[in-house]
C-alpha atoms as a PDB file:
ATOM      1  CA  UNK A   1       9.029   4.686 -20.573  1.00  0.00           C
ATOM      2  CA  UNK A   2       7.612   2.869 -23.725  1.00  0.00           C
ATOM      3  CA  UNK A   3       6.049   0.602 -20.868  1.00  0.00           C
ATOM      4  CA  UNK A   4       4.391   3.214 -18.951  1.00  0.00           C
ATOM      5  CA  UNK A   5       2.656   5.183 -22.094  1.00  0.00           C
ATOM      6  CA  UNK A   6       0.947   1.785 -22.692  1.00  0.00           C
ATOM      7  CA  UNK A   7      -0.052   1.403 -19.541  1.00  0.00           C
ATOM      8  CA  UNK A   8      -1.758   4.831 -19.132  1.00  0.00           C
ATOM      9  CA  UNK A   9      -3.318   4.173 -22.462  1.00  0.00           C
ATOM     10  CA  UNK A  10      -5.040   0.972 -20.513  1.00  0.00           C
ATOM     11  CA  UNK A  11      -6.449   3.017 -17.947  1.00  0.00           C
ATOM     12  CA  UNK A  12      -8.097   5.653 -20.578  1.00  0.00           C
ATOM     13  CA  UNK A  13      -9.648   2.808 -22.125  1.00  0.00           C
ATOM     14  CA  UNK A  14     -10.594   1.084 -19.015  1.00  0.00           C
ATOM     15  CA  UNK A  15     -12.378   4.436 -17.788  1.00  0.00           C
ATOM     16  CA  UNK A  16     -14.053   4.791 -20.921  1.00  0.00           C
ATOM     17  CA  UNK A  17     -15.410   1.457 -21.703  1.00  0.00           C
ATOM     18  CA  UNK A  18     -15.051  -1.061 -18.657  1.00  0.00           C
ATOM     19  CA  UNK A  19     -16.007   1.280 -15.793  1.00  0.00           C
ATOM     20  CA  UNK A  20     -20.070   1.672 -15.775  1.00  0.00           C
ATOM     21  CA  UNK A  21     -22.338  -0.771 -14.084  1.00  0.00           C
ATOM     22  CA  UNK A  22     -23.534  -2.530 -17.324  1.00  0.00           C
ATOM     23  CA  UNK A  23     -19.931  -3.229 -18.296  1.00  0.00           C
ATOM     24  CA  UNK A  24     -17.890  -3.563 -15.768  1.00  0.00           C
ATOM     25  CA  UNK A  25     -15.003  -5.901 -16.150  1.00  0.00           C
ATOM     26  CA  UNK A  26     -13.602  -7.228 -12.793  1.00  0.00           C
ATOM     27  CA  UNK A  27     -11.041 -10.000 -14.236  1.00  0.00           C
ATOM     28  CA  UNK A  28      -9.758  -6.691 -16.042  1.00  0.00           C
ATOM     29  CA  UNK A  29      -9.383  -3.996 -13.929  1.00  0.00           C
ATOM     30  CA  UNK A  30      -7.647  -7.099 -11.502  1.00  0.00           C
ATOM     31  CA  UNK A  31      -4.885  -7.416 -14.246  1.00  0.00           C
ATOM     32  CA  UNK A  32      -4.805  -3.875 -14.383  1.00  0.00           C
ATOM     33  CA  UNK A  33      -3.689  -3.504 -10.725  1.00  0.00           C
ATOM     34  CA  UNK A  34      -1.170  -6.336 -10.720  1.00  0.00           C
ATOM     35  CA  UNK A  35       0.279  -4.996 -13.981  1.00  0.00           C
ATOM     36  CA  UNK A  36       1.047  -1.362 -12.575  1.00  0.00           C
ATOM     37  CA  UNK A  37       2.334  -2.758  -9.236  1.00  0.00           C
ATOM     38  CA  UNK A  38       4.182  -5.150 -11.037  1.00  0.00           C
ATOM     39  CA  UNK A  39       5.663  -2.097 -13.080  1.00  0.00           C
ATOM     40  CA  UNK A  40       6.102   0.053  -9.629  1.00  0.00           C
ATOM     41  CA  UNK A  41       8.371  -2.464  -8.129  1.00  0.00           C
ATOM     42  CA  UNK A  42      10.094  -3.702 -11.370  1.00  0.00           C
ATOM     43  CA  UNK A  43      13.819  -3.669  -9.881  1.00  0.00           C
ATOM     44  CA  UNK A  44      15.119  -1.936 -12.863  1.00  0.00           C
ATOM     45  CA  UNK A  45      12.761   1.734 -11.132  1.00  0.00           C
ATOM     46  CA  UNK A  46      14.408   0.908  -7.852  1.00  0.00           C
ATOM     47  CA  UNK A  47      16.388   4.800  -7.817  1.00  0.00           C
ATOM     48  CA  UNK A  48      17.577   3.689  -4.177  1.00  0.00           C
ATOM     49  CA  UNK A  49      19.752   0.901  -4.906  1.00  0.00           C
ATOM     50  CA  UNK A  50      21.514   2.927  -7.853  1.00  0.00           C
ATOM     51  CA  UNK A  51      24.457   5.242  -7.395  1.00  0.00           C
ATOM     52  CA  UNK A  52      23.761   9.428  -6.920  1.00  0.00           C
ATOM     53  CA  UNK A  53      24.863   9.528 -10.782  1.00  0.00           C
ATOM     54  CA  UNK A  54      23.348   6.990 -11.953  1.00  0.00           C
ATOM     55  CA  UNK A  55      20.089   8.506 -10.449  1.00  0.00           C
ATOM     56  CA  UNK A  56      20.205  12.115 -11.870  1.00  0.00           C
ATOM     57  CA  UNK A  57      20.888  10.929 -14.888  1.00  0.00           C
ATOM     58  CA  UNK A  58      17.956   8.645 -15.312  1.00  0.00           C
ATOM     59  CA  UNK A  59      15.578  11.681 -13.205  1.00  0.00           C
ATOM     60  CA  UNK A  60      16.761  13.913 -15.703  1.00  0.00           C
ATOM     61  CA  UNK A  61      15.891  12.270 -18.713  1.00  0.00           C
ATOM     62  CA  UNK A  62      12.710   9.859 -17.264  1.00  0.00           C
ATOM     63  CA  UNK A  63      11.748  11.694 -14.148  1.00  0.00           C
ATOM     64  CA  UNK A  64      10.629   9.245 -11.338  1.00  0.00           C
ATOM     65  CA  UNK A  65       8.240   6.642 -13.057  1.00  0.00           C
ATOM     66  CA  UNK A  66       6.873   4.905  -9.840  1.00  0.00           C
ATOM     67  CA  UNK A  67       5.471   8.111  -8.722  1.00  0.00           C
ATOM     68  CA  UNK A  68       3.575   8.919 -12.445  1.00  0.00           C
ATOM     69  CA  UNK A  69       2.189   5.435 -12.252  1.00  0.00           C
ATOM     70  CA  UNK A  70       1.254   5.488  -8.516  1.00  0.00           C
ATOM     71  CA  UNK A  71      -0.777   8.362  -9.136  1.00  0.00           C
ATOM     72  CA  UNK A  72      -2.208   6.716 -11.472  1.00  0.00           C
ATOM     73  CA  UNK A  73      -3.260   3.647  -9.440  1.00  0.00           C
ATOM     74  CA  UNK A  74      -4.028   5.912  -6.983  1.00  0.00           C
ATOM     75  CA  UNK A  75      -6.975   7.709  -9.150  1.00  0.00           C
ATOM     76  CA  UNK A  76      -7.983   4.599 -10.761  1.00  0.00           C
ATOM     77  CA  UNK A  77      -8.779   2.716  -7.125  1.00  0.00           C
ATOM     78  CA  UNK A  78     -10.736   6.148  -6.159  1.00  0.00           C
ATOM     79  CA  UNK A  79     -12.501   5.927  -9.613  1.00  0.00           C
ATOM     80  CA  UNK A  80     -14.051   2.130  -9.430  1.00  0.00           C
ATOM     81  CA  UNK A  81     -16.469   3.797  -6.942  1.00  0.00           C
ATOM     82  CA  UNK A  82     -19.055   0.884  -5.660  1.00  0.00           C
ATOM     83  CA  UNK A  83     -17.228  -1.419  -7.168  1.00  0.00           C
ATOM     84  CA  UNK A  84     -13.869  -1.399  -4.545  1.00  0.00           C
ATOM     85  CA  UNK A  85     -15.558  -3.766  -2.538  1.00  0.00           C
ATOM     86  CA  UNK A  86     -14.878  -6.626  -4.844  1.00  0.00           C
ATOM     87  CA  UNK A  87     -11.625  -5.817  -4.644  1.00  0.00           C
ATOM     88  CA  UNK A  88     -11.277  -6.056  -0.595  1.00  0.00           C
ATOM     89  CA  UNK A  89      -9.542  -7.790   0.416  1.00  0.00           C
ATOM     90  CA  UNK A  90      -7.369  -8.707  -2.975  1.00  0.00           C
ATOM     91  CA  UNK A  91      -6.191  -5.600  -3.163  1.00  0.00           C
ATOM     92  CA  UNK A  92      -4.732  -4.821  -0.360  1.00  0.00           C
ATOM     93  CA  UNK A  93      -1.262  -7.191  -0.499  1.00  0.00           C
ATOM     94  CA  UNK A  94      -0.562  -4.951  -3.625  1.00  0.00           C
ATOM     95  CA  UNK A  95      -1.437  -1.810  -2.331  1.00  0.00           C
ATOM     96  CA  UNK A  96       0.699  -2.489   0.491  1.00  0.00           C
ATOM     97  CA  UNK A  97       3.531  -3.589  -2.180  1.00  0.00           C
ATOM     98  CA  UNK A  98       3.101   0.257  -3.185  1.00  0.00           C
ATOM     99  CA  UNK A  99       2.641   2.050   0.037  1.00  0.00           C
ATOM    100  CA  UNK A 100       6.186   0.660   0.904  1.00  0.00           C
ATOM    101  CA  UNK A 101       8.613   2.072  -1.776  1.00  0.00           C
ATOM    102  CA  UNK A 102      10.784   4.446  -0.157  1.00  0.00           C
ATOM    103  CA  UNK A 103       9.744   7.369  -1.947  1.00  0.00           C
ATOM    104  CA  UNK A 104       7.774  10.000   0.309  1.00  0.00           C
ATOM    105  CA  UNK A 105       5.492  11.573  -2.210  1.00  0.00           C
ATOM    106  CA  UNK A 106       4.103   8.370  -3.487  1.00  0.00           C
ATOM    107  CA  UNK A 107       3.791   7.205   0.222  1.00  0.00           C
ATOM    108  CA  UNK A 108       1.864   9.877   1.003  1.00  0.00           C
ATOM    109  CA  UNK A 109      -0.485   9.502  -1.986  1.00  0.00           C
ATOM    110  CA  UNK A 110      -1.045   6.115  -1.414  1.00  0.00           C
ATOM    111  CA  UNK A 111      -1.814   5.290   2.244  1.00  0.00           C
ATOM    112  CA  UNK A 112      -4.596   7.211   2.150  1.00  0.00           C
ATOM    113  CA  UNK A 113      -6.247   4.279   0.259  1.00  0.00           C
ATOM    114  CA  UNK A 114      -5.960   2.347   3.064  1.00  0.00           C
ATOM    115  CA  UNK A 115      -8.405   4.159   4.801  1.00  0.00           C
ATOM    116  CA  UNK A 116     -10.758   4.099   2.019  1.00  0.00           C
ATOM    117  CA  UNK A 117     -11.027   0.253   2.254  1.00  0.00           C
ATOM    118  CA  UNK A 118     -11.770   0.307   5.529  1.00  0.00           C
ATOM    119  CA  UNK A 119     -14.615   2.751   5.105  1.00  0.00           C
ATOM    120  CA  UNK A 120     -15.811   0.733   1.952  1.00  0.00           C
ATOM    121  CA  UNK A 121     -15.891  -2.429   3.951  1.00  0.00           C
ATOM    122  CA  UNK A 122     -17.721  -0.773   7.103  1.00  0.00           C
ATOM    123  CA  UNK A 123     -19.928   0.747   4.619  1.00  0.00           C
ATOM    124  CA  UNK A 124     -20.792  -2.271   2.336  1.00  0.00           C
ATOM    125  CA  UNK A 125     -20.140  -5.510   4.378  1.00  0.00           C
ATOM    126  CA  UNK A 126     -23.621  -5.329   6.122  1.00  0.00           C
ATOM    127  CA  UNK A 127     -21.119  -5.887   9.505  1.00  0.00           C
ATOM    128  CA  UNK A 128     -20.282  -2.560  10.220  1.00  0.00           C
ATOM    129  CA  UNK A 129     -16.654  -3.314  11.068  1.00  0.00           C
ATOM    130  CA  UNK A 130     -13.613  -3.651   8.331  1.00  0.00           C
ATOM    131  CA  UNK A 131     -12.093  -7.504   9.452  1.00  0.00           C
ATOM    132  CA  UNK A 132     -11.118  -8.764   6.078  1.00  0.00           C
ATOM    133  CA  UNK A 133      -8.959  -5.271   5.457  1.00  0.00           C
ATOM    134  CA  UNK A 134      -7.744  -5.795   9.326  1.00  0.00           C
ATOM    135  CA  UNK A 135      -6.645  -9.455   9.006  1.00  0.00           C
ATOM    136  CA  UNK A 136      -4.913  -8.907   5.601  1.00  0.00           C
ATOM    137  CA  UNK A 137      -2.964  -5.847   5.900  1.00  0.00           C
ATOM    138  CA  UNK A 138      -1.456  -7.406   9.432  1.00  0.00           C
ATOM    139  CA  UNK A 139      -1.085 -10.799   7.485  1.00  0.00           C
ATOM    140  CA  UNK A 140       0.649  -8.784   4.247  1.00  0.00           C
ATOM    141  CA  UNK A 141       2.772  -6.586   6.579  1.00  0.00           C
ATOM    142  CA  UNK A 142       4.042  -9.365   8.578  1.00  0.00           C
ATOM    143  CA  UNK A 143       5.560 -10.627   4.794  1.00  0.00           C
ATOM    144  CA  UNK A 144       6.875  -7.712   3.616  1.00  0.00           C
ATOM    145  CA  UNK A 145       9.066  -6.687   6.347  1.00  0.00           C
ATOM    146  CA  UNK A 146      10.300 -10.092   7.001  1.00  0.00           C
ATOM    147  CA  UNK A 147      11.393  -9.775   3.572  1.00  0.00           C
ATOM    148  CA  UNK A 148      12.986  -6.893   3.918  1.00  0.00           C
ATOM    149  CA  UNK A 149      10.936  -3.960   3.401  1.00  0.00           C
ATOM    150  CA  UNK A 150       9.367  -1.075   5.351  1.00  0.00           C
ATOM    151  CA  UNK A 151      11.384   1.486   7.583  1.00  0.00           C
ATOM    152  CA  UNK A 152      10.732   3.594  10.720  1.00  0.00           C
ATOM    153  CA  UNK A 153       9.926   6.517   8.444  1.00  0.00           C
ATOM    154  CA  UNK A 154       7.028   4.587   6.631  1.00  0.00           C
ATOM    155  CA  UNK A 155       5.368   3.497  10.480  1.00  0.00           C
ATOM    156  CA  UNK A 156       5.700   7.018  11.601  1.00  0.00           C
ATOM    157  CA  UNK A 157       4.083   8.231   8.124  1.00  0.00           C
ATOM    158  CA  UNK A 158       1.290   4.957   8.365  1.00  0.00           C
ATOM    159  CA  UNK A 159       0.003   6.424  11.740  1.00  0.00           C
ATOM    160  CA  UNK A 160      -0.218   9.391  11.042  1.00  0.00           C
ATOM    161  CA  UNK A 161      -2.119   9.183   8.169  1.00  0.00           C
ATOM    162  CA  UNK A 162      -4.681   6.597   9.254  1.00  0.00           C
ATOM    163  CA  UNK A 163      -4.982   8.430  12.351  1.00  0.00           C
ATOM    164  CA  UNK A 164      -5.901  11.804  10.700  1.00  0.00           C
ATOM    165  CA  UNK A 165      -8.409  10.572   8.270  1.00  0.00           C
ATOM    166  CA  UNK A 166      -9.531   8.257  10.833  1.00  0.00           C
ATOM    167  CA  UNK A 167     -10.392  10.939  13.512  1.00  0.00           C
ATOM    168  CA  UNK A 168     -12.192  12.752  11.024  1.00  0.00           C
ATOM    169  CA  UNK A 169     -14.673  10.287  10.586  1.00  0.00           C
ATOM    170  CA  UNK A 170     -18.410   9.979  12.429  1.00  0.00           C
ATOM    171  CA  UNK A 171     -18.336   5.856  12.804  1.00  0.00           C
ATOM    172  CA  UNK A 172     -14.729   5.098  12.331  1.00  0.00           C
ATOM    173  CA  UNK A 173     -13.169   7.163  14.741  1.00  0.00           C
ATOM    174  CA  UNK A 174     -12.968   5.190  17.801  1.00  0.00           C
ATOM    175  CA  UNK A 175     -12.176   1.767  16.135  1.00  0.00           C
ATOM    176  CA  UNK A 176     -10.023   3.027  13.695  1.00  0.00           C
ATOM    177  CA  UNK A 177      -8.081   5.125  16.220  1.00  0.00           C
ATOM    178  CA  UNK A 178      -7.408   1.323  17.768  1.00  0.00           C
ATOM    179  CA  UNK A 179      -6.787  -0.198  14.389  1.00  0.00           C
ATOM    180  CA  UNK A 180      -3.655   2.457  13.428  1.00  0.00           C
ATOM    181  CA  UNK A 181      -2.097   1.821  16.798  1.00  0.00           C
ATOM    182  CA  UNK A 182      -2.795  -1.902  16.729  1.00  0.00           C
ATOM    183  CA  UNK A 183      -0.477  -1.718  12.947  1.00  0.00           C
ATOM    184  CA  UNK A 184       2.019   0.916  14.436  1.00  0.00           C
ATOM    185  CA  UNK A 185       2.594  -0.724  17.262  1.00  0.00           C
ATOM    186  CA  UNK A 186       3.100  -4.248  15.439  1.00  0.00           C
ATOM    187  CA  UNK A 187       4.621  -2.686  12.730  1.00  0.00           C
ATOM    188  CA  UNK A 188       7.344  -1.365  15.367  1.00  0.00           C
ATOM    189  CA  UNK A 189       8.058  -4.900  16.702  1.00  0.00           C
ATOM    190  CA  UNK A 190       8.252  -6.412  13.337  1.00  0.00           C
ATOM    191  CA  UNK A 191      10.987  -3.882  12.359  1.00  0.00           C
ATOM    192  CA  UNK A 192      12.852  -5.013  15.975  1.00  0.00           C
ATOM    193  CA  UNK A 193      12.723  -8.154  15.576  1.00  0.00           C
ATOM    194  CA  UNK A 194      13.948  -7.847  11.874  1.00  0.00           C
ATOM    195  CA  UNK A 195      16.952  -5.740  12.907  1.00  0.00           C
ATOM    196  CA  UNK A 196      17.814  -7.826  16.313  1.00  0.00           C
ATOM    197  CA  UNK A 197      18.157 -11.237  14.308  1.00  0.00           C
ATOM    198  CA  UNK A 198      21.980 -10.762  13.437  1.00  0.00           C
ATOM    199  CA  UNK A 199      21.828 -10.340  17.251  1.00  0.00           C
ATOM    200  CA  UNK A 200      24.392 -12.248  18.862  1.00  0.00           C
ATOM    201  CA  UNK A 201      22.482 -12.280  22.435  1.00  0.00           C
ATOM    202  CA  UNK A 202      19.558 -14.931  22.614  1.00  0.00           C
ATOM    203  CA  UNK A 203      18.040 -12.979  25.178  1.00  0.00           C
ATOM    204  CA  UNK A 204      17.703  -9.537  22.658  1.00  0.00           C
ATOM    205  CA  UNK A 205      16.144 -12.158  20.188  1.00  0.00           C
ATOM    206  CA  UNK A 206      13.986 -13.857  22.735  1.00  0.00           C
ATOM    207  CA  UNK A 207      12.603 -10.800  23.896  1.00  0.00           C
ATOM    208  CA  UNK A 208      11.900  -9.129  20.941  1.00  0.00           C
ATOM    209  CA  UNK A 209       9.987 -12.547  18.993  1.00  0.00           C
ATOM    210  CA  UNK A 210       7.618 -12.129  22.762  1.00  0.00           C
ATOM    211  CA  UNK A 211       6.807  -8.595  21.436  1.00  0.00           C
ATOM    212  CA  UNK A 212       5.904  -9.672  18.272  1.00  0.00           C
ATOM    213  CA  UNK A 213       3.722 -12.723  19.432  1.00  0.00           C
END
């Protein structure tokens, strides 16, 4: 809790002093990001992996920290404004990191960033397409679930928001349509071949690394 009060005092300052063209601090805000995420998915905020009373207890007196500080990362992305590009496609490995803690709300605040780098690099690239966001959320992806993260509930949640805020978009539409399938549909095949690996039959295991290849 101490942690997270110095943390959001960070962020104030960073808004205040290190945000505006003249003084912009990339090597900053950078450590910013990996600190919070770093914070997010400290073990010790994990509520899953605790016992029912051992999570009321700590909800009752802390409240869910990942989520205040998620928010948080959330508004400070959507605040750097011009500057996200710089940050594409760094960014996205940890964003990812956060996108995939099982806790809905926080999910749901935080995919939608995804989309946002996609329509910063379409808009600012000068190549009208969003490649370095493709390649390195399928490369990230492909390393989180192998170790262990990511559920059917989060690919059913990733479609459907990338879908919706990709439909409602003039240029994106079509090839982000593709792109949220594309993920969904590899995301599916990662989770398969995750599961069918304590699989006795080599045919289950065959058949399922084809799918992912």
């Amino acid at each position: 809790r101490v942690f997270l009060r110095a943390v959001n005092q960070f962020t104030s300052v960073l808004n205040r002093f290190f945000l505006d063209q003249a003084n912009f601090e990339l090597q900053l805000w950078n450590n910013y990001f990996h600190l919070a995420v770093a914070f997010l998915t400290h073990e010790s905020l994990q509520l899953e992996t605790f016992s029912q009373a051992k999570r009321n207890k700590i909800i009752k007196k802390y409240g869910d920290m990942r989520k205040e500080i998620g928010f948080k990362i959330r508004d400070m992305w959507y605040n750097l404004g011009p500057h996200k590009i710089k940050f594409i496609p760094a960014m996205v490995g940890p964003i990812l990191e956060v996108t995939l803690v099982p806790e809905p709300e926080l999910r749901k605040a935080t995919i939608p960033i995804f989309f946002d780098m996609m329509q910063c690099e379409f808009n600012f690239s000068g190549n009208r397409n969003f490649h370095m966001f493709e390649n390195e959320l399928i490369t990230k992806l492909d390393q989180e679930v192998e170790g262990g993260r990511g559920d059917e509930q989060y690919k059913i949640l990733l479609e459907k928001l990338l879908l919706e805020h990709c439909r409602k978009h003039k240029y994106l539409s079509a090839s982000g349509e593709f792109f949220a399938l594309l993920v969904s549909s590899l995301l599916e095949n990662l989770l398969d071949y995750r599961t069918i690996m304590h699989d006795e039959s080599k045919e289950n295991r065959m058949s399922c690394t084809v799918n992912v290849l």
